[in-house]
Protein backbone atom coordinates (compact mmCIF):
# COMPACT_ATOMS: atom_id res chain seq x y z
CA UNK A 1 98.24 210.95 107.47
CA UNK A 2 102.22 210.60 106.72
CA UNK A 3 102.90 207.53 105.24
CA UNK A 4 106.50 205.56 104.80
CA UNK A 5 107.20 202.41 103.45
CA UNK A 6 105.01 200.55 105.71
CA UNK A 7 104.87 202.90 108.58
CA UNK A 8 101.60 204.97 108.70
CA UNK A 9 101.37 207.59 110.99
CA UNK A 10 98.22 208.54 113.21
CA UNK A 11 97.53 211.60 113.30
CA UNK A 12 93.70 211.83 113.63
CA UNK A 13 90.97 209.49 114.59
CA UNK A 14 91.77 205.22 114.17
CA UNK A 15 88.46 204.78 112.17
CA UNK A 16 90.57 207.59 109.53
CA UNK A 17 94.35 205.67 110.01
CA UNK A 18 92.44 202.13 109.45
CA UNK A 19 91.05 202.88 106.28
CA UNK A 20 94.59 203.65 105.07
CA UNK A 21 96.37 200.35 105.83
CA UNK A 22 95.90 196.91 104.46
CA UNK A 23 93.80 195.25 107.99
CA UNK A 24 95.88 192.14 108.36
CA UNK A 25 98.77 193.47 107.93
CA UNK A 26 98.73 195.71 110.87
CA UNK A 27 101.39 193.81 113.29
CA UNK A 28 101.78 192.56 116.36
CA UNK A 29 103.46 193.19 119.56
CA UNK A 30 105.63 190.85 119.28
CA UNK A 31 106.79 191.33 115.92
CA UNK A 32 107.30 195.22 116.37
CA UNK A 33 109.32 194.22 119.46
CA UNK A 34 111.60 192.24 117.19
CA UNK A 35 112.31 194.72 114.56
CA UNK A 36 112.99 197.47 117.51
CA UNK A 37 116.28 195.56 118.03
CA UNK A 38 117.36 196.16 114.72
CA UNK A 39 115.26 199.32 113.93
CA UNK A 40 116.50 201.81 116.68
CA UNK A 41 113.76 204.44 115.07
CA UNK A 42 111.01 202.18 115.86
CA UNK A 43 112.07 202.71 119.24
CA UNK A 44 110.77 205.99 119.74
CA UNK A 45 107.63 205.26 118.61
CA UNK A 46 104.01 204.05 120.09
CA UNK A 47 101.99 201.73 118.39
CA UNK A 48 98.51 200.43 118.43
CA UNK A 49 99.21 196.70 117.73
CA UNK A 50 96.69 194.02 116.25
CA UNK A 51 96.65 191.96 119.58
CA UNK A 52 93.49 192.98 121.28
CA UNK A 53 92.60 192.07 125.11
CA UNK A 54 89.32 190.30 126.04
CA UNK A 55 88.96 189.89 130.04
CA UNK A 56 86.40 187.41 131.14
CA UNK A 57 84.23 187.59 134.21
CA UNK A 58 83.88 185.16 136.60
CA UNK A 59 82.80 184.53 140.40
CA UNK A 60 85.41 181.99 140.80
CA UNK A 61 88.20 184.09 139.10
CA UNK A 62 88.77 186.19 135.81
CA UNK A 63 90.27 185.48 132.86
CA UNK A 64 92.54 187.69 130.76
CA UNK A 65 92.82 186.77 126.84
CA UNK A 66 95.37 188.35 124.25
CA UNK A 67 94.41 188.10 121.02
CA UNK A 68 96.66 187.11 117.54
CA UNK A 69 95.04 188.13 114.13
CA UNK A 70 92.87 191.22 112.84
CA UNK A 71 90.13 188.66 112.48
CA UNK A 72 89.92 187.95 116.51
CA UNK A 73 90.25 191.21 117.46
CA UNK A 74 87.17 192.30 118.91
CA UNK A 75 87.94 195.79 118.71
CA UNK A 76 88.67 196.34 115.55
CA UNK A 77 85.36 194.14 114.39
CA UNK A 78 83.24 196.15 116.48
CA UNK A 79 84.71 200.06 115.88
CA UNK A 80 81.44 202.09 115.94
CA UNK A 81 80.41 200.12 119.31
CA UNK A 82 83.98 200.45 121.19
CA UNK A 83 83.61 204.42 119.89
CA UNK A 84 80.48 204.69 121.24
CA UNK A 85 80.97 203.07 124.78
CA UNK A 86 84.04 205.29 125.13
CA UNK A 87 82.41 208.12 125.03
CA UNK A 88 80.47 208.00 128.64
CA UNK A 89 83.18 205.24 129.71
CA UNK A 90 86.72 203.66 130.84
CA UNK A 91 85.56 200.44 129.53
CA UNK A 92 84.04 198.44 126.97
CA UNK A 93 81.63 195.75 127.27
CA UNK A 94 81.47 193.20 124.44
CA UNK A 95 77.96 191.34 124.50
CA UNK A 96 78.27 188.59 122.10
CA UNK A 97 79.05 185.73 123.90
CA UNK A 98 79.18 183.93 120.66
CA UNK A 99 82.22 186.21 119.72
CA UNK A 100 83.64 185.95 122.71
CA UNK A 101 83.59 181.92 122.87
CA UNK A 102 85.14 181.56 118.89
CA UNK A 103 87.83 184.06 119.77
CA UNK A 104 88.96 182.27 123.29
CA UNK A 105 88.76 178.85 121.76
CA UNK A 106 91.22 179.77 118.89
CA UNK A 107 94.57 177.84 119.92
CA UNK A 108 96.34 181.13 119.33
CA UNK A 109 94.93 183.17 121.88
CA UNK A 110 96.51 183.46 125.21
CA UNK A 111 95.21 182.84 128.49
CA UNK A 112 95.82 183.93 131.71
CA UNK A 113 94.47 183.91 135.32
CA UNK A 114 94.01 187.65 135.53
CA UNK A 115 94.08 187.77 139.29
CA UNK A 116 97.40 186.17 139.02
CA UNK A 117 98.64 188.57 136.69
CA UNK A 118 97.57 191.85 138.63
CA UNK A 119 101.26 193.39 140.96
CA UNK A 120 98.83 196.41 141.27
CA UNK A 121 95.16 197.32 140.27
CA UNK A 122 94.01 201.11 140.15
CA UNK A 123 90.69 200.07 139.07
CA UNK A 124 87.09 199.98 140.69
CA UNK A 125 86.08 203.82 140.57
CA UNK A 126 84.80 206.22 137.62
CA UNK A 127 88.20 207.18 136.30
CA UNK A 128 90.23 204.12 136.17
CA UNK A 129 89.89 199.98 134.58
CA UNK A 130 93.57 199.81 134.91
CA UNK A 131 96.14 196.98 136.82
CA UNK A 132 99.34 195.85 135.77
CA UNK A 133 102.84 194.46 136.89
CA UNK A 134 106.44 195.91 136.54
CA UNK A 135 109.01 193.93 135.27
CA UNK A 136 112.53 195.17 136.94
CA UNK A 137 115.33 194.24 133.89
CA UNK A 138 117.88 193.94 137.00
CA UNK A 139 115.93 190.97 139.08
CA UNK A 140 113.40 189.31 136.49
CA UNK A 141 113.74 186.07 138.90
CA UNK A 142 110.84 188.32 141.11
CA UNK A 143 107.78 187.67 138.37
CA UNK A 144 105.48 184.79 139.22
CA UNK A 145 105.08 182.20 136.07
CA UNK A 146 101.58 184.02 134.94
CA UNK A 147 103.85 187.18 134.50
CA UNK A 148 106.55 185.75 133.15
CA UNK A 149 104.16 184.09 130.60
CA UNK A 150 102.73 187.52 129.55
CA UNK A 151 105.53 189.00 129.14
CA UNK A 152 106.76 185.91 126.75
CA UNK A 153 103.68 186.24 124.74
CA UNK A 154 103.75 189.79 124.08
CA UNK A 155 107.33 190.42 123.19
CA UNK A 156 108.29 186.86 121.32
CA UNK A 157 105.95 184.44 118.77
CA UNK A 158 107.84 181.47 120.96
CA UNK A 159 106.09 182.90 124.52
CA UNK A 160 110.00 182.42 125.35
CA UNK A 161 110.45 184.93 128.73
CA UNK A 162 114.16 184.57 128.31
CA UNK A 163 114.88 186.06 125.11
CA UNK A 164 112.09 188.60 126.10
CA UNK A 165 114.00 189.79 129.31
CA UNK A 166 116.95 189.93 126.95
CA UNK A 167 115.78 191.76 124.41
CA UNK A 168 114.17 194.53 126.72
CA UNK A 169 117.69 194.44 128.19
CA UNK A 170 119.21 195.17 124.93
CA UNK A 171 116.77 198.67 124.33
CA UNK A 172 118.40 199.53 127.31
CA UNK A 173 115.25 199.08 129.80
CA UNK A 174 115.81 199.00 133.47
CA UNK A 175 111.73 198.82 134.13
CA UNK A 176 108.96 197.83 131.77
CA UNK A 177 104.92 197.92 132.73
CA UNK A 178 102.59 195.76 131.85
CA UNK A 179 98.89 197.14 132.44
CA UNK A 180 95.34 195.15 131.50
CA UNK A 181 92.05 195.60 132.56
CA UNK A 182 91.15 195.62 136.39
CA UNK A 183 90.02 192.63 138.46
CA UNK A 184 88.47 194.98 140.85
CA UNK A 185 86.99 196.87 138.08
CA UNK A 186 85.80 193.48 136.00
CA UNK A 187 84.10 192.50 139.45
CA UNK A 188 82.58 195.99 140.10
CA UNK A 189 80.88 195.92 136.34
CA UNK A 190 79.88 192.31 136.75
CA UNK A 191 78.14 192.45 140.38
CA UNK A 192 76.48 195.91 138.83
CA UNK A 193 75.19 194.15 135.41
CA UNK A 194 74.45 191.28 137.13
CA UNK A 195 72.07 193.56 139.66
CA UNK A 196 70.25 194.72 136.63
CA UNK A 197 69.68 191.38 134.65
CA UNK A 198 72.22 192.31 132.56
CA UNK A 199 75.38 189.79 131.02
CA UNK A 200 78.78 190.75 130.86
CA UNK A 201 80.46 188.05 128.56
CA UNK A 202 83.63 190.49 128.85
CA UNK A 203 85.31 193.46 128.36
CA UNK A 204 87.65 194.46 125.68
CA UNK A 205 90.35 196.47 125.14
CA UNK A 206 93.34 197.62 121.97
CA UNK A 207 96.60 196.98 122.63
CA UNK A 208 99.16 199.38 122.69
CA UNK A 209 103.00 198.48 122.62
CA UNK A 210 104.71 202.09 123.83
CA UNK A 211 107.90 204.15 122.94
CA UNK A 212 110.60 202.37 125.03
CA UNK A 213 111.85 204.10 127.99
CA UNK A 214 114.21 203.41 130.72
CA UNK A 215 111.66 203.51 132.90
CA UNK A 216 107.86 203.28 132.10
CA UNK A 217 105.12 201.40 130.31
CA UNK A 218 105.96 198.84 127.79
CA UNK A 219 102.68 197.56 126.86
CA UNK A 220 99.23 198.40 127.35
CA UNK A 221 96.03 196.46 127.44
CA UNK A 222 93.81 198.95 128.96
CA UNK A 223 93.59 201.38 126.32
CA UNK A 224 90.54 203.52 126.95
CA UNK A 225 90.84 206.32 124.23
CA UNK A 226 90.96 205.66 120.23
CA UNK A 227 91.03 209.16 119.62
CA UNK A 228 94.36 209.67 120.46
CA UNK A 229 94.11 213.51 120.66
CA UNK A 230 98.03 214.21 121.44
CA UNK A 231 99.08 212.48 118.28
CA UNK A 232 102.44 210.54 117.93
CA UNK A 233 100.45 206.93 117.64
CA UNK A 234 101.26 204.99 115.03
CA UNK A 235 100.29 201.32 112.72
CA UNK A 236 102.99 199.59 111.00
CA UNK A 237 101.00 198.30 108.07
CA UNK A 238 101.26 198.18 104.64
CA UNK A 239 99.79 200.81 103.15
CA UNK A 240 96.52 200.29 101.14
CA UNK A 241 97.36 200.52 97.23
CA UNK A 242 94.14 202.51 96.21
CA UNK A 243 95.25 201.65 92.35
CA UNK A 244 93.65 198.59 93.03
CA UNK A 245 90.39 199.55 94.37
């Protein structure tokens, strides 16, 4: 664990790097995407953010939900369970429905049709929960208003899709990808559960906001490993003062 100022690197499992920052301090997407314009080292760097991604089954349509605050994000809350489920899985299946209804209902979650939202979706087998959109810096005109909306929401507090085309633009992005949790996969786990007698409330998923590249992934809400085995993840967090414990 390297630690400095309030940058804490990963460099072994999350349950380790979590236990060395202060919990709601670990920031957001949006914020980190802020100081990148003045931080140029920040660039260069991937980061498991605080938003978390809850995806919500439904026959008549699902519903993708991004998350603001360590205390709605159902990964973090639920560690050992997420761990667990990973282990045999590309997914994980949160079955509170109690959880699921505070965190949707808090007015500063976002929602978004997630059928809508899907460009592409790789999902549906064994090896893959994963759809997403790409947003091309040189004709951002082409998004619908559900992507445009995501994309506000995860790069700016304001949800402003403007400033968050322009502030890609100044990194120097020509591409950025957006991937969530599959529709076809979300219908495939649903119609299976459902076969059993089982609920699916929803599935859930960390955030990730990546190192910006011309041309790749920008952020990530389909994050099925919390291992992190190749190292180079990171938290920005304030460190915890163990003097104080």
């Amino acid at each position: 664990m390297v630690q400095n100022e309030k940058l804490v690197d990963i460099d072994c499992s999350l349950r380790e790097a979590l236990e060395e920052v202060v919990l709601d301090t670990i920031q957001h997407g949006y914020e980190l995407s802020v100081k990148r314009l003045k931080q140029e080292a920040l660039q260069g760097t991937r980061y498991l953010v605080a938003e978390s991604a809850i995806a919500v089954p439904s026959k008549d349509g699902h519903t993708l939900y991004l998350t603001r605050g360590i205390e709605n994000n159902l990964v973090l809350q639920n560690l050992s369970k997420v761990e667990r489920q990973l282990k045999t899985s590309v997914y994980v299946v949160h079955n509170s429905q109690e959880d699921v209804e505070r965190v949707i209902s808090d007015p500063n979650t976002g929602e978004f049709n997630l059928n809508t939202l899907t460009g592409y979706d790789f999902g549906g087998g064994v090896d893959s929960a994963s759809a997403g959109f790409t947003l091309g810096l040189g004709n951002p005109d082409l998004l619908n208003d559900e992507q445009r909306n995501y994309v506000g929401r995860v790069l700016t507090e304001t949800g402003n899709y403007e400033t968050a085309v322009e502030n890609l633009k100044m990194m120097g992005v020509e591409k950025a990808a957006f991937s969530f949790l599959s529709p076809r996969s979300l219908t495939n786990v649903f119609n299976y559960r459902e076969s059993k007698g089982l609920e699916t409330p929803a599935l859930i998923s960390p955030c990730v906001l990546w190192d910006v590249v011309k041309n790749g992934g920008y952020f990530a809400a389909d994050v099925n490993d919390i291992e992190f085995p190749t190292g180079g993840w990171h938290i920005r967090a304030e460190p915890l003062d163990r003097t104080k414990l």
